[in-house]
N, C-alpha and C. Protein backbone atom coordinates (compact mmCIF):
# COMPACT_ATOMS: atom_id res chain seq x y z
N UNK A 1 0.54 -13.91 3.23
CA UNK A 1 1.75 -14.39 2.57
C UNK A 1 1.51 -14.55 1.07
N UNK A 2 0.45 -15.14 0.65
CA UNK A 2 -0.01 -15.11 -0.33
C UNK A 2 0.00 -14.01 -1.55
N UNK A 3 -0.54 -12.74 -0.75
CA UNK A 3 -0.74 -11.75 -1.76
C UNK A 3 0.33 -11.12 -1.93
N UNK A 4 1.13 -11.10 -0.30
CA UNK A 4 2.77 -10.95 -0.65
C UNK A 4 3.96 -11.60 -1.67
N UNK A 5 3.21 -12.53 -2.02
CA UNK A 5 4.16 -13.42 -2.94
C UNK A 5 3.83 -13.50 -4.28
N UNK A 6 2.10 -13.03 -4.64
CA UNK A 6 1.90 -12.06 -6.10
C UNK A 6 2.22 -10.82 -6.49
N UNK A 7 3.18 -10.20 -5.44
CA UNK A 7 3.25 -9.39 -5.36
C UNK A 7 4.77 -9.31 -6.08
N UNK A 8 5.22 -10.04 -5.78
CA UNK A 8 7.00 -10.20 -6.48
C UNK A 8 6.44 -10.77 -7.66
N UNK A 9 5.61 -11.55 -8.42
CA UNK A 9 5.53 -11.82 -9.47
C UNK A 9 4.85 -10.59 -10.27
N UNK A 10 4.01 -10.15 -9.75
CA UNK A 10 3.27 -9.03 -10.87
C UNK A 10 4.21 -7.66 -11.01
N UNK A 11 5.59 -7.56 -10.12
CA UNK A 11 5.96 -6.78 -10.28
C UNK A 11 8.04 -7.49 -10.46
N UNK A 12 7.50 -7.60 -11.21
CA UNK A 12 9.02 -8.77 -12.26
C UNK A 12 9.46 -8.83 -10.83
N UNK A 13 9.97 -9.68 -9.52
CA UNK A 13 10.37 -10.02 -8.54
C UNK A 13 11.23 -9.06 -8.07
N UNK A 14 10.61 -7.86 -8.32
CA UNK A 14 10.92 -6.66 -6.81
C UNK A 14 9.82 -6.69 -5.97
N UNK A 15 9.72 -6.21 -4.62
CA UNK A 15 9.13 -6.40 -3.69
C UNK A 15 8.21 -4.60 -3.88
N UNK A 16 6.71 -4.91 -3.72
CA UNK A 16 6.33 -3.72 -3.13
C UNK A 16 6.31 -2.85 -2.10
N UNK A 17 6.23 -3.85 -1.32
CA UNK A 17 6.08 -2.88 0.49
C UNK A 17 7.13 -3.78 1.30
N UNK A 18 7.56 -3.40 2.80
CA UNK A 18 8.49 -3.18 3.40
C UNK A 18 8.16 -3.12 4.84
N UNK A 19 8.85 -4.19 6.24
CA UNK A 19 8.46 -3.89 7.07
C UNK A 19 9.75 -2.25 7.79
N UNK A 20 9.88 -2.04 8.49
CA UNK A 20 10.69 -0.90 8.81
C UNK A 20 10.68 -1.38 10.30
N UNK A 21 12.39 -1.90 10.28
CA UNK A 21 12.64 -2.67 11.83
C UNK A 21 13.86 -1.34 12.40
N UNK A 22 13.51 -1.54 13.57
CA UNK A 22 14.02 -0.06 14.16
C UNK A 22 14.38 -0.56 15.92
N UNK A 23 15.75 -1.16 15.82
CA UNK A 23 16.47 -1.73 17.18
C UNK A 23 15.87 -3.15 17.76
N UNK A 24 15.46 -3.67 15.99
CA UNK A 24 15.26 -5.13 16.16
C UNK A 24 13.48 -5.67 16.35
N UNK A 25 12.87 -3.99 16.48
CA UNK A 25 11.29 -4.20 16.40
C UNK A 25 10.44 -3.76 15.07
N UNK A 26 9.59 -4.37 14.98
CA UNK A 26 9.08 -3.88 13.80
C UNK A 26 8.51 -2.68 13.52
N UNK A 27 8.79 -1.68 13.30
CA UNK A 27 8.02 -0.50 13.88
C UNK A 27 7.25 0.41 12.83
N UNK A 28 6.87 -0.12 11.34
CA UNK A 28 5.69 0.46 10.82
C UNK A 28 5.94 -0.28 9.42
N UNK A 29 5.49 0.62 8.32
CA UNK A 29 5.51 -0.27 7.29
C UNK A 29 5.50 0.45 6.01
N UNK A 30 5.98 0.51 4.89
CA UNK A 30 6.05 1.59 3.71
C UNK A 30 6.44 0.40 2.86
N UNK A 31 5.12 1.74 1.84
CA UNK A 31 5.32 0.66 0.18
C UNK A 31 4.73 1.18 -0.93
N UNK A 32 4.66 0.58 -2.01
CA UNK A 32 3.83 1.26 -3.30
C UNK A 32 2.52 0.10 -2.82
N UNK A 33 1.56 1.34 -2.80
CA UNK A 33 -0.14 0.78 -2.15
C UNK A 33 -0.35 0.28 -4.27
N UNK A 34 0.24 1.00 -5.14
CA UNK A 34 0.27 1.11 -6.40
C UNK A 34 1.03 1.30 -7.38
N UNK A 35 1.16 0.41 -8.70
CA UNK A 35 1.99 0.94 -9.27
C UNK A 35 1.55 0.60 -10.46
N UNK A 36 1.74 1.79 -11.29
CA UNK A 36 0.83 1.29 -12.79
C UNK A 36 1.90 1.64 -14.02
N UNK A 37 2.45 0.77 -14.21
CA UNK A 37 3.24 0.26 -15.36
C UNK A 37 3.49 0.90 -15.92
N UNK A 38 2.24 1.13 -17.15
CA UNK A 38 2.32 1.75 -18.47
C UNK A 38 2.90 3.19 -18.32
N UNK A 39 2.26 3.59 -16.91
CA UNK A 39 2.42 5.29 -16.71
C UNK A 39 3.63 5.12 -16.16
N UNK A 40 4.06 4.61 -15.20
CA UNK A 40 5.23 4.61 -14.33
C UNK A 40 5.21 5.26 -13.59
N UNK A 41 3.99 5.17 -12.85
CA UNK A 41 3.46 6.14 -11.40
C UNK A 41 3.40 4.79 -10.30
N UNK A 42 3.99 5.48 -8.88
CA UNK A 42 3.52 4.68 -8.06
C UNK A 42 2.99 5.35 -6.78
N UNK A 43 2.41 4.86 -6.32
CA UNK A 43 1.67 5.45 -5.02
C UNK A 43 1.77 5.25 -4.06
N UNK A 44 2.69 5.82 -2.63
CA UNK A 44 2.87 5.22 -1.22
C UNK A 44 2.07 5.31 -0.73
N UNK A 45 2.19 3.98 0.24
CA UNK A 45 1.43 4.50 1.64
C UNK A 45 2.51 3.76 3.03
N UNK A 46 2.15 4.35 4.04
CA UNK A 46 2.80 4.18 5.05
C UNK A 46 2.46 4.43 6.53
N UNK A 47 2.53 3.64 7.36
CA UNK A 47 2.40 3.95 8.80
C UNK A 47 3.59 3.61 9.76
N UNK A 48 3.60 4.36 10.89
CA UNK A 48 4.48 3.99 11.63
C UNK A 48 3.90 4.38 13.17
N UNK A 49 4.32 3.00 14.14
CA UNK A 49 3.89 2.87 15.28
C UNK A 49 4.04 4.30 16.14
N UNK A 50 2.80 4.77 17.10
CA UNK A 50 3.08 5.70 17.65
C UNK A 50 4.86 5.72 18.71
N UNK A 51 4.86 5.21 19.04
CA UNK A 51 6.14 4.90 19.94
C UNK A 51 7.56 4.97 18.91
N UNK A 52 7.12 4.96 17.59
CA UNK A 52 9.01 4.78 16.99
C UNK A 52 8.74 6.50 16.51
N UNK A 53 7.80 7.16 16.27
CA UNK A 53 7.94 8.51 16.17
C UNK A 53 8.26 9.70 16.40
N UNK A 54 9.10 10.56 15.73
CA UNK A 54 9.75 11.60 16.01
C UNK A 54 11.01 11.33 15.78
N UNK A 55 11.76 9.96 15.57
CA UNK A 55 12.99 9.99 15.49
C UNK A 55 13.63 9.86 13.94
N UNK A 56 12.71 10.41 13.45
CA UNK A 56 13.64 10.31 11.97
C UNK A 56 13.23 8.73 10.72
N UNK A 57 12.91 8.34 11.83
CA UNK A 57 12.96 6.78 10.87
C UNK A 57 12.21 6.91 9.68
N UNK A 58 10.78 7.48 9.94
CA UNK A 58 9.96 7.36 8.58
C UNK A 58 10.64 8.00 7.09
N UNK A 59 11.14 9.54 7.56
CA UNK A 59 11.93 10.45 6.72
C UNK A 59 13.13 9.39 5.89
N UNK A 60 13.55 8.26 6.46
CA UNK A 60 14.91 7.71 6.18
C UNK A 60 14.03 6.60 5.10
N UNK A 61 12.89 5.95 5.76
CA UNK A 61 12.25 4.87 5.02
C UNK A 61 12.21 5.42 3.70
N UNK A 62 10.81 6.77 3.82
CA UNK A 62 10.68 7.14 2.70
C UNK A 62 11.81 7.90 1.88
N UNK A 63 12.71 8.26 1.95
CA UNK A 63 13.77 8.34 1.05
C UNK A 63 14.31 7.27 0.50
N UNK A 64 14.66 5.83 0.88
CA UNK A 64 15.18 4.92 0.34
C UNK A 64 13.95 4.17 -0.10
N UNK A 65 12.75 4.04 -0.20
CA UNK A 65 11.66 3.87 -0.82
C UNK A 65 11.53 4.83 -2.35
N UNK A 66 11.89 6.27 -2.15
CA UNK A 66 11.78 6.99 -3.06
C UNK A 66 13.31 6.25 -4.09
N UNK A 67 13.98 6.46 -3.52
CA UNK A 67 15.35 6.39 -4.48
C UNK A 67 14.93 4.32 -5.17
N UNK A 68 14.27 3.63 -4.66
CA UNK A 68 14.19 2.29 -5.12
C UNK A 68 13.24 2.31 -6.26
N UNK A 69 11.98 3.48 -5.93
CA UNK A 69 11.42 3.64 -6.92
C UNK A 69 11.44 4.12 -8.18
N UNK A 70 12.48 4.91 -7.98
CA UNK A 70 13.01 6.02 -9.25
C UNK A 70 14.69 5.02 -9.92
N UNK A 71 15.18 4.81 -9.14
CA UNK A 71 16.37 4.07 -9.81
C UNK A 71 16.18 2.12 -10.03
N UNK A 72 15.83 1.48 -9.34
CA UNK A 72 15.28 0.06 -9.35
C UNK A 72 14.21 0.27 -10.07
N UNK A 73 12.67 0.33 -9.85
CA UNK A 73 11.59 0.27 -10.42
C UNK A 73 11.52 0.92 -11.85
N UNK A 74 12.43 2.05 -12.00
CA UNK A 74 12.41 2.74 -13.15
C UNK A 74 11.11 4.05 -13.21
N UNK A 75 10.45 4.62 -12.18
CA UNK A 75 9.38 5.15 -12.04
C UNK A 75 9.30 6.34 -12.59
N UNK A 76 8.74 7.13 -13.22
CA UNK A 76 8.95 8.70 -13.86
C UNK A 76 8.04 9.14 -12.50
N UNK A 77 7.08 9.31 -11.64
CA UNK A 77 6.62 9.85 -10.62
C UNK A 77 6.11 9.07 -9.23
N UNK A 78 6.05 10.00 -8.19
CA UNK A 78 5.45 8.83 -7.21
C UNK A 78 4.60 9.99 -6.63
N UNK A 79 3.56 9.50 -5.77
CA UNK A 79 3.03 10.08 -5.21
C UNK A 79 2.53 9.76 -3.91
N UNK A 80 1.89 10.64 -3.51
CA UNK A 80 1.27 10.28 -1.51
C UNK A 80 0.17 11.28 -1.43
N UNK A 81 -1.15 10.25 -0.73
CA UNK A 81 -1.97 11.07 -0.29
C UNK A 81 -2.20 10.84 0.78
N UNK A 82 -2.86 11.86 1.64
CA UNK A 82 -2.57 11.84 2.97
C UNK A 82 -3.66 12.74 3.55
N UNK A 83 -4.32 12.34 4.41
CA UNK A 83 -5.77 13.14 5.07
C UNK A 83 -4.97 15.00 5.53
N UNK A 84 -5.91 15.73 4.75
CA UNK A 84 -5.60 16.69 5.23
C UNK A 84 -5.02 17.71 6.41
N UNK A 85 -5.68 16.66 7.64
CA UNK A 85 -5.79 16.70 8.95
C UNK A 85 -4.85 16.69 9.63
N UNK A 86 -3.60 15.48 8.61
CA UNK A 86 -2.69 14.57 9.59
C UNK A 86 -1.44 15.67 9.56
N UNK A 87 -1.45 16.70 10.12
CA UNK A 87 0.04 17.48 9.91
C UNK A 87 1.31 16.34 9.83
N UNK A 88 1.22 15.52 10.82
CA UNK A 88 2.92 14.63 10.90
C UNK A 88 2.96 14.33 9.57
N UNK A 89 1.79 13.64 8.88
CA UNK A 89 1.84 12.56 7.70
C UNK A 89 2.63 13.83 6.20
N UNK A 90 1.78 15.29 6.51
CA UNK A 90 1.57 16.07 5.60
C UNK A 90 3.26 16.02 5.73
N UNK A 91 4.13 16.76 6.57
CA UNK A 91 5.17 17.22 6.68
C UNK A 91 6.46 16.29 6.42
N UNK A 92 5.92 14.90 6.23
CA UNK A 92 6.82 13.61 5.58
C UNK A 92 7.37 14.15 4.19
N UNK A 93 5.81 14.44 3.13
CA UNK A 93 6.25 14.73 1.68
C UNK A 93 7.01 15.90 1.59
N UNK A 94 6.74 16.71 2.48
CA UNK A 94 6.94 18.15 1.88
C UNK A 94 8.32 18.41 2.27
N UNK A 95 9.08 17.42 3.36
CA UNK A 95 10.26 17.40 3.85
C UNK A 95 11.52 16.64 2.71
N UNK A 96 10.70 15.91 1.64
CA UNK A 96 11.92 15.21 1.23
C UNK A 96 11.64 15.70 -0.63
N UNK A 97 10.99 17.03 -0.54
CA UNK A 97 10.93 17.86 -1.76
C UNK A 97 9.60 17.22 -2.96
N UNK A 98 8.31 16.36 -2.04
CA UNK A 98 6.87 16.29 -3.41
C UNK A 98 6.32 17.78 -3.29
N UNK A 99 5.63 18.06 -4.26
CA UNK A 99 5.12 19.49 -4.47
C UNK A 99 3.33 18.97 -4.33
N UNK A 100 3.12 19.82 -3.38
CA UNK A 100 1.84 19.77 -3.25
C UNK A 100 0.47 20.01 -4.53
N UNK A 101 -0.13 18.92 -4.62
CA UNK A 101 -0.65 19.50 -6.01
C UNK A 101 -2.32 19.39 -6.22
N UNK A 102 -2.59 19.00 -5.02
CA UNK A 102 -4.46 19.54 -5.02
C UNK A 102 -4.78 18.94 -3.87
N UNK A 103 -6.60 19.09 -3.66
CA UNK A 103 -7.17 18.25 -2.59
C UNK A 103 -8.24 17.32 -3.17
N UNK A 104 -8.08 16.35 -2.71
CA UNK A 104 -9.30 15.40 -3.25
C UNK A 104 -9.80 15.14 -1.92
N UNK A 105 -11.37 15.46 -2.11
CA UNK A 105 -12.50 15.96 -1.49
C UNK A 105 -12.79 14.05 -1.47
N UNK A 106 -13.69 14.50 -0.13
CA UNK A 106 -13.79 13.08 0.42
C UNK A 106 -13.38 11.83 -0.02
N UNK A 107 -12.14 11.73 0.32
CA UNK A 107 -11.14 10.66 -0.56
C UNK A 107 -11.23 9.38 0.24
N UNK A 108 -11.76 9.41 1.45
CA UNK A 108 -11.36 8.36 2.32
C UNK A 108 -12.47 8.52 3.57
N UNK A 109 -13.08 7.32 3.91
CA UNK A 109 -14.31 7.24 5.02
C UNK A 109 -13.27 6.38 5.87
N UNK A 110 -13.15 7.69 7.01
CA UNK A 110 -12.05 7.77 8.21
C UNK A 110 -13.25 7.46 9.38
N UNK A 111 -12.80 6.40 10.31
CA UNK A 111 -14.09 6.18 11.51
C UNK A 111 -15.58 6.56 11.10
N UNK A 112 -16.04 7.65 11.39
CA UNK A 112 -17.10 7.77 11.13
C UNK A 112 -17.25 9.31 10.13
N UNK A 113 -16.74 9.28 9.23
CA UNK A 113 -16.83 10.78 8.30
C UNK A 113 -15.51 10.45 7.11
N UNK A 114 -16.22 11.05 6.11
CA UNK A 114 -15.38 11.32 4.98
C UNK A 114 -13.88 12.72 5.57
N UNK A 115 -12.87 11.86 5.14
CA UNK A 115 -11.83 12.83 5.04
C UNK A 115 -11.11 13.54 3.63
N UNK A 116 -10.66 14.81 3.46
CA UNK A 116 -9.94 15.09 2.17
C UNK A 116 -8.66 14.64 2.39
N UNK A 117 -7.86 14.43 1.38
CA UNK A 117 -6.48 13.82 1.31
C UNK A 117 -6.00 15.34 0.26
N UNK A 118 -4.94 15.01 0.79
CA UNK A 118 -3.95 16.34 -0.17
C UNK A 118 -3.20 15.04 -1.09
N UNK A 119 -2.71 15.57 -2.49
CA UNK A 119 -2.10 14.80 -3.02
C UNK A 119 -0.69 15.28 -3.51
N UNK A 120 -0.01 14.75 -2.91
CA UNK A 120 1.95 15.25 -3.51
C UNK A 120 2.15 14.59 -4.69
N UNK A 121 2.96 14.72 -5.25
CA UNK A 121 3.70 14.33 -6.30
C UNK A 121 5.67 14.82 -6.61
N UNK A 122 5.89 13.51 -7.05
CA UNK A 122 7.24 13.87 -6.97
C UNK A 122 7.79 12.89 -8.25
N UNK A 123 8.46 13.74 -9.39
CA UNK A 123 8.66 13.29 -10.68
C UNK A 123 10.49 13.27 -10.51
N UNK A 124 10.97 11.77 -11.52
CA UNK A 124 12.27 11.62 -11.66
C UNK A 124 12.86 12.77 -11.74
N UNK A 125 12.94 13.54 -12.40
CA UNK A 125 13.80 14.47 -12.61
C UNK A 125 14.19 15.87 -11.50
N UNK A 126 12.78 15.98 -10.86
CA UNK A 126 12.55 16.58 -9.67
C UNK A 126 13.39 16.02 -8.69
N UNK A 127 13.57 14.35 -8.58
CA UNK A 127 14.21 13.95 -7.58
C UNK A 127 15.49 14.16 -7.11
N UNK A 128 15.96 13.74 -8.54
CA UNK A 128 17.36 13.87 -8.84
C UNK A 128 18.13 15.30 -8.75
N UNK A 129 17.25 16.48 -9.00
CA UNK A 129 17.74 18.05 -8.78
C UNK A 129 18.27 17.46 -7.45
N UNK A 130 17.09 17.26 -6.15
CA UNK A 130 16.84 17.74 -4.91
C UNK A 130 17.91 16.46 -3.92
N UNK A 131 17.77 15.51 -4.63
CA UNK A 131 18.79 14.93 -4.31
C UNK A 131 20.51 15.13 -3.99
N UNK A 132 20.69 15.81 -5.61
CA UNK A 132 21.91 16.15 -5.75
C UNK A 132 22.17 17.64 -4.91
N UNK A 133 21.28 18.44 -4.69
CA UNK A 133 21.07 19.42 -4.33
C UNK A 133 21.49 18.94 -2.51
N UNK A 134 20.79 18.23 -1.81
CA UNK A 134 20.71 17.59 -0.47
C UNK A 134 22.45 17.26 -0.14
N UNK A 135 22.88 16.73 -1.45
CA UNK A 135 23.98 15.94 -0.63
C UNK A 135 25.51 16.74 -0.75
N UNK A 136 24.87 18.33 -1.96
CA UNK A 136 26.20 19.27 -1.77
C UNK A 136 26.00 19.99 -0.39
N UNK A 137 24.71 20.33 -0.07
CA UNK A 137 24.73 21.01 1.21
C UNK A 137 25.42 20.23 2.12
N UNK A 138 25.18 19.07 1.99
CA UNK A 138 25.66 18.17 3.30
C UNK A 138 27.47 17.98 3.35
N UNK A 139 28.04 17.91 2.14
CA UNK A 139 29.21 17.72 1.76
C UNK A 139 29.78 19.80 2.34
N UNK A 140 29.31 19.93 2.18
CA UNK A 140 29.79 21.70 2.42
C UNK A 140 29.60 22.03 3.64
N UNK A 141 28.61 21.13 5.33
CA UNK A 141 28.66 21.37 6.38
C UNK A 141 29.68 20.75 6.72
């Protein structure tokens, strides 16, 4: 509770992270693991319970996570890294338009072995194309 509650102060009293309740259960969790000011980069991370998966929820989190970060927070980029390995995790970014933009080599000591993480990135202006882009298709079905 604690670090949750330096957490609204170091970041002028917006909230970083987020539980994600899904038919009244708590069912994973998304947030900026980072966010560095000066640059106006922030960095997700996120999990979600095996059992609430496949139905869309994470895709919905991280879009209204993205849009809080870019219009509330004021963010010029965000990013996500994510073990190479994890296809579900990979196919989150690449579904809501970050551009894949390298691998960082043993980024993370996973159980027992170093894993690579791929790193996305997704800049204001990028958003806003793909955004506006998302919601004529949708207006035209």
């Amino acid at each position: 509770m604690k670090s949750r509650l330096n957490e609204y102060v170091e970041n002028r009293g917006y909230p970083k992270s987020f539980a994600i309740i899904f038919k009244g259960k708590i069912a994973g969790t998304i947030g900026f693991n980072d966010i560095n000011r000066a640059s106006k980069i922030g960095e997700v991370g996120y999990w979600l319970g095996e059992q609430f998966q496949g139905e869309g929820i994470m895709t919905k989190a991280l879009n209204a996570l993205i849009q809080y970060g870019f219009e509330e927070l004021g963010l010029n980029r965000i990013q996500i890294k994510v073990a190479v390995e994890n296809k579900k995790s990979r196919a989150l970014p690449e579904r809501l338009g970050f551009t894949q933009e390298g691998i960082i080599r043993q980024a993370e000591w996973l159980y027992d072995h170093y894993v690579d993480h791929v790193m996305y990135g997704l800049l204001a202006d990028e958003w806003n194309k793909f955004f506006v882009t998302r919601n004529l298709a949708k207006e035209q079905s």
